[in-house]
Protein backbone atom coordinates (compact mmCIF):
# COMPACT_ATOMS: atom_id res chain seq x y z
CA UNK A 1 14.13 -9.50 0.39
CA UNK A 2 12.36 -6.72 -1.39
CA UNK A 3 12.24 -5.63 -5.13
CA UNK A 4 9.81 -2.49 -6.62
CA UNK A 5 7.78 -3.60 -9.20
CA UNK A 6 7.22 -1.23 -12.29
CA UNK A 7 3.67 0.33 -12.50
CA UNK A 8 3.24 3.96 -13.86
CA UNK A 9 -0.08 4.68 -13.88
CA UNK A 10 -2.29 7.75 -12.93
CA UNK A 11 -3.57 7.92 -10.05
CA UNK A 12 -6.55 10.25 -8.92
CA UNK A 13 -6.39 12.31 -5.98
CA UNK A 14 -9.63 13.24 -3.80
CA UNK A 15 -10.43 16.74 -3.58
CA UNK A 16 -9.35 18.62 -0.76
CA UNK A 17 -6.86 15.38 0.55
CA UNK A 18 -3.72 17.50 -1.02
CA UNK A 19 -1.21 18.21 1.71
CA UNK A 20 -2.15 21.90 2.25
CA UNK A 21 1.22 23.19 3.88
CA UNK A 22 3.14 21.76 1.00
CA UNK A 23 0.86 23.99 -1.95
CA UNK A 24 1.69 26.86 0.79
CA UNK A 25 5.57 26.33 -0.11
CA UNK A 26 4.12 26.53 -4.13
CA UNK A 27 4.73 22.19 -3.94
CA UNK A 28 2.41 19.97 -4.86
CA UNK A 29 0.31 18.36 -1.96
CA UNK A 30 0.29 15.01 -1.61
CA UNK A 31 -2.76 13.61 -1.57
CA UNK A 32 -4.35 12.29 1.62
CA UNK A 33 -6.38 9.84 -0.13
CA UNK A 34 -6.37 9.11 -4.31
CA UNK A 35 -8.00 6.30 -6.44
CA UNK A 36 -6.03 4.14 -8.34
CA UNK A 37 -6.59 0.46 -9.83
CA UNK A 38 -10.59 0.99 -8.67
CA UNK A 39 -9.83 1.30 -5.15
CA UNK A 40 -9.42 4.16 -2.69
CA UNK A 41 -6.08 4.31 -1.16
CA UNK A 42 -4.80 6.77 1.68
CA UNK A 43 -1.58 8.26 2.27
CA UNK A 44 -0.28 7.38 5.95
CA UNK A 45 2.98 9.15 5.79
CA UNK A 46 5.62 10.22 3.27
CA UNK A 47 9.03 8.62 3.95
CA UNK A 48 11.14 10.61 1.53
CA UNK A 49 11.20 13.50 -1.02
CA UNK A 50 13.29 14.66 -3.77
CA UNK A 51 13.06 16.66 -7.25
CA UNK A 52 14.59 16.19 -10.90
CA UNK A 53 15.32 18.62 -13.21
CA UNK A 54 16.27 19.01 -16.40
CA UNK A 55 17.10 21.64 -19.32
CA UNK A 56 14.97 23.87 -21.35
CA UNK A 57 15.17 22.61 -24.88
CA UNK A 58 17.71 24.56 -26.52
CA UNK A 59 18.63 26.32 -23.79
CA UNK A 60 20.67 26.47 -20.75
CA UNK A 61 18.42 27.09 -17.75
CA UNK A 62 17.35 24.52 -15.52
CA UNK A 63 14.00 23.56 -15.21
CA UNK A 64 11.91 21.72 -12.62
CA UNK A 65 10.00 18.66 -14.18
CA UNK A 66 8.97 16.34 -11.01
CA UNK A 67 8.48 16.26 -7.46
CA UNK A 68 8.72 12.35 -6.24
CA UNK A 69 7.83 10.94 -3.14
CA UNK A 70 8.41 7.64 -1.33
CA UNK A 71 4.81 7.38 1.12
CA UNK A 72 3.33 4.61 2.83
CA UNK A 73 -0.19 4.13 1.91
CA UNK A 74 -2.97 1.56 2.68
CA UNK A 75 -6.54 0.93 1.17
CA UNK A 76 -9.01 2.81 2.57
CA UNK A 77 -11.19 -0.33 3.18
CA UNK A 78 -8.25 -1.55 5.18
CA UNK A 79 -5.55 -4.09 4.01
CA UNK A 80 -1.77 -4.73 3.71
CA UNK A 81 0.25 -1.40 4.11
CA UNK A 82 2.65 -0.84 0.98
CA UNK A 83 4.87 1.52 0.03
CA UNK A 84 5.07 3.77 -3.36
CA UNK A 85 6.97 5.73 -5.07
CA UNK A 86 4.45 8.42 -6.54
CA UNK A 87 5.26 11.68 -8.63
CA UNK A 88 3.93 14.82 -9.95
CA UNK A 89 4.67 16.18 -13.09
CA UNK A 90 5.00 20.09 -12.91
CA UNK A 91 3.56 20.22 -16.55
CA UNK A 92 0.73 17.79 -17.74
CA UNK A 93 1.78 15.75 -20.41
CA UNK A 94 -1.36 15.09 -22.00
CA UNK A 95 -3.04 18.47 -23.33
CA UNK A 96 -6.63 16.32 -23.59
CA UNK A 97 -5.77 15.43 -19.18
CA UNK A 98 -4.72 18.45 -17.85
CA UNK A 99 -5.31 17.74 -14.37
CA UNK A 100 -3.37 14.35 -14.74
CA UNK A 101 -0.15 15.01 -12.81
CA UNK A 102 -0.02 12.40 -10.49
CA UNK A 103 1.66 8.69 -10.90
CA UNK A 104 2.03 5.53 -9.24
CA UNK A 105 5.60 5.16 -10.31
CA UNK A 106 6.99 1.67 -8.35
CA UNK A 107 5.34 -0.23 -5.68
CA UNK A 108 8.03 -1.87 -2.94
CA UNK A 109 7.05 -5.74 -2.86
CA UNK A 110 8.56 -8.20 -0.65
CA UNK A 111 9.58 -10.80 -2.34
CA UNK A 112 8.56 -14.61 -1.60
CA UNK A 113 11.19 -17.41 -1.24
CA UNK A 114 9.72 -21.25 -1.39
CA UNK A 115 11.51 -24.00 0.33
CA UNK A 116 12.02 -26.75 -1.74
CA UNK A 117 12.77 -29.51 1.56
């Protein structure tokens, strides 16, 4: 059985790893490779992608807030292939970080069962 475990963190992408036919379509690219937790972790394919919204405050126009994706990623230094849920904000939240868009939102574990016989 599985369960996602809670993170949200930051997470770094490398330069030039964004996906570059995404930022064609004005979408953020996922990154090909990003640091997070001290290691170097690569992106290995994206298995889905969605967007939420929300109002303007005060008004009535929609805005979009985040662009979420489900991707399969690996450390680069080779290991046990996971999968994340990542986002981007649109707008940075932190005026200080404004190049700090990108989260680690939930990691899919598996979950362990012991047999007590």
């Amino acid at each position: 059985m599985t369960h996602d475990e809670f993170i949200c963190e930051s997470l770094t992408p490398v330069a030039g790893s964004g996906d570059t036919l995404a930022m064609a379509k004005a979408e953020p690219g996922v990154p090909g490779r990003f640091g997070w937790r001290g290691g170097e972790w690569r992106t290995l394919g994206i298995v889905r992608r969605w967007k939420t919204s929300s109002r303007e405050r005060g008004g009535t126009e929609m805005y979009l807030r985040r662009h979420w994706y489900d991707i399969l990623t690996q450390p680069v230094a080779g290991g046990e292939t996971l999968q994340m849920t990542i986002y981007c904000d649109r707008q940075a939240k932190n005026r200080q970080k404004p190049k700090q868009r990108w989260f680690v939102y939930t990691i899919r574990a598996e979950e362990i069962s012991y047999d007590n016989a």
